[in-house]
Protein backbone atom coordinates (compact mmCIF):
# COMPACT_ATOMS: atom_id res chain seq x y z
CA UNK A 1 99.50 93.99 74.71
CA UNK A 2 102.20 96.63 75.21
CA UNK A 3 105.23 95.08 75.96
CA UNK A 4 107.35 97.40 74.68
CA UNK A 5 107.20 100.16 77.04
CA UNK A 6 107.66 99.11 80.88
CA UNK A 7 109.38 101.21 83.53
CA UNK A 8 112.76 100.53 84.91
CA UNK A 9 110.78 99.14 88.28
CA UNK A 10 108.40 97.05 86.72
CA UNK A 11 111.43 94.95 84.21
CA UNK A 12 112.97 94.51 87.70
CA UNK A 13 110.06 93.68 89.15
CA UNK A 14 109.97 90.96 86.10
CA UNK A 15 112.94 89.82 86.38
CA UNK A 16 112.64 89.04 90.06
CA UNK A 17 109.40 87.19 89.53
CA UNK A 18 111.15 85.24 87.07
CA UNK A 19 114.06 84.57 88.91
CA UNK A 20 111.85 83.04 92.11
CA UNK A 21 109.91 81.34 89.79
CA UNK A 22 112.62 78.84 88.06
CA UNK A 23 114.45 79.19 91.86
CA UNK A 24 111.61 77.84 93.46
CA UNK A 25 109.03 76.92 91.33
CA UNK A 26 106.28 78.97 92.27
CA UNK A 27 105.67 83.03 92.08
CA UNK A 28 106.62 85.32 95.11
CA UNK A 29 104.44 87.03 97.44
CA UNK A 30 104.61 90.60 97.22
CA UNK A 31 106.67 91.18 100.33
CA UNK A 32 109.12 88.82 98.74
CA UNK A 33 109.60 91.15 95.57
CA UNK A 34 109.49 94.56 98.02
CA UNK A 35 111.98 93.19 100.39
CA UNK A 36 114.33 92.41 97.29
CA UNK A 37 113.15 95.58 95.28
CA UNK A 38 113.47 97.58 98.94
CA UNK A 39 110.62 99.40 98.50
CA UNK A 40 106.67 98.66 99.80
CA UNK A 41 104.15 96.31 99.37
CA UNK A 42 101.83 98.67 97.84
CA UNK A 43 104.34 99.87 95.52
CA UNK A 44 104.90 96.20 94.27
CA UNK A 45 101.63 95.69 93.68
CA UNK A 46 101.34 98.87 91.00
CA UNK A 47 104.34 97.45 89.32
CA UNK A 48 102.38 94.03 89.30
CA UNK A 49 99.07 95.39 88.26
CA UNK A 50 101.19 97.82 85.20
CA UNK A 51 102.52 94.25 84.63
CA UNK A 52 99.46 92.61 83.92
CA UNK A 53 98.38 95.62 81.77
CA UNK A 54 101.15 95.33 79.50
CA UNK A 55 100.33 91.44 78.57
CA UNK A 56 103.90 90.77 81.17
CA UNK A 57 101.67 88.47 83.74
CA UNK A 58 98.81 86.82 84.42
CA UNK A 59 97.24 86.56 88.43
CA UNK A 60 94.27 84.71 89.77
CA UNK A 61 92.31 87.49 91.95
CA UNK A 62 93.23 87.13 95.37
CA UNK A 63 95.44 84.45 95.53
CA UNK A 64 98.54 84.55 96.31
CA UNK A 65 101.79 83.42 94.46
CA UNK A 66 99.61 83.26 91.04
CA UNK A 67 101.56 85.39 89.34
CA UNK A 68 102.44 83.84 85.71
CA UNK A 69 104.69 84.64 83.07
CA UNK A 70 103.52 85.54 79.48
CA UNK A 71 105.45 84.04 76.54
CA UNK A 72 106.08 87.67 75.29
CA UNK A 73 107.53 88.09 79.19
CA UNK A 74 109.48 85.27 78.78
CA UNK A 75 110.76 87.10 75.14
CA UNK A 76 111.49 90.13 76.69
CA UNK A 77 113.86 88.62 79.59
CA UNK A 78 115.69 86.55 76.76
CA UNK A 79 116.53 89.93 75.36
CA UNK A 80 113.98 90.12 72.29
CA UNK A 81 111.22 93.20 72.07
CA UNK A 82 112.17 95.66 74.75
CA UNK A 83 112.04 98.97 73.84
CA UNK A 84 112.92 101.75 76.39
CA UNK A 85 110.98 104.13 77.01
CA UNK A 86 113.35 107.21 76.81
CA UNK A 87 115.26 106.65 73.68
CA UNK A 88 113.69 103.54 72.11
CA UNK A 89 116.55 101.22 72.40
CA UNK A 90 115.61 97.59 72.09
CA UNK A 91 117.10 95.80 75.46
CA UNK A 92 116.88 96.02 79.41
CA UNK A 93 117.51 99.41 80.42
CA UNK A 94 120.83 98.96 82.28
CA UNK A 95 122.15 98.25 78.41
CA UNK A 96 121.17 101.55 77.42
CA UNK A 97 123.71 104.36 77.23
CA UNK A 98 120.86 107.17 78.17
CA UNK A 99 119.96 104.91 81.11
CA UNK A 100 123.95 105.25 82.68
CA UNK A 101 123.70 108.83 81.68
CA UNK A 102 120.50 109.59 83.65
CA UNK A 103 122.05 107.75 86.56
CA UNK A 104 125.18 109.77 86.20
CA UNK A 105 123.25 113.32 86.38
CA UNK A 106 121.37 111.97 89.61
CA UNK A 107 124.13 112.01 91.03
CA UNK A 108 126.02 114.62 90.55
């Protein structure tokens, strides 16, 4: 499993699955975590399938809202094992100074 290293889009992808699934009780649909992420369907489901790669979910083939958090997911939105992949820093990437930095030169 490589949990360290996940892309910006794919914790928030995480964290949204997450989210729906204590909200509701069961996992979203993909066009549930697009609409919220504002970006497509097929985009989603990269971020799902890099998910799965990295140890982050689990998913019944082609079934829908059978997407299942990993203990080590569950560690990393607590906080614990997250490692960014620009600078190393252990944490979501919003806590990370490089992170507001990058955002800052994007807009300028």
């Amino acid at each position: 499993m490589n949990m360290e290293i996940l892309t910006t889009k794919q914790f928030e992808a995480l964290k949204i699955i997450a989210e729906h699934i204590k909200e509701h009780g069961i996992s979203p649909i993909l066009g549930e975590i697009a609409a919220k992420m504002s970006i497509q369907k097929p985009t989603v489901y990269g971020h799902v399938l890099g998910l799965v790669a990295a140890g982050a979910l689990t998913k019944k083939t082609r079934a829908q809202r059978s997407l299942i958090l990993t203990e080590d997911a569950e560690a990393l939105l607590a906080g614990l094992g997250r490692r960014c992949v620009a600078c190393g820093h252990r944490g979501p990437p919003a806590e990370t100074s490089h992170a507001k930095q990058a955002r800052t030169k994007a807009d300028a």
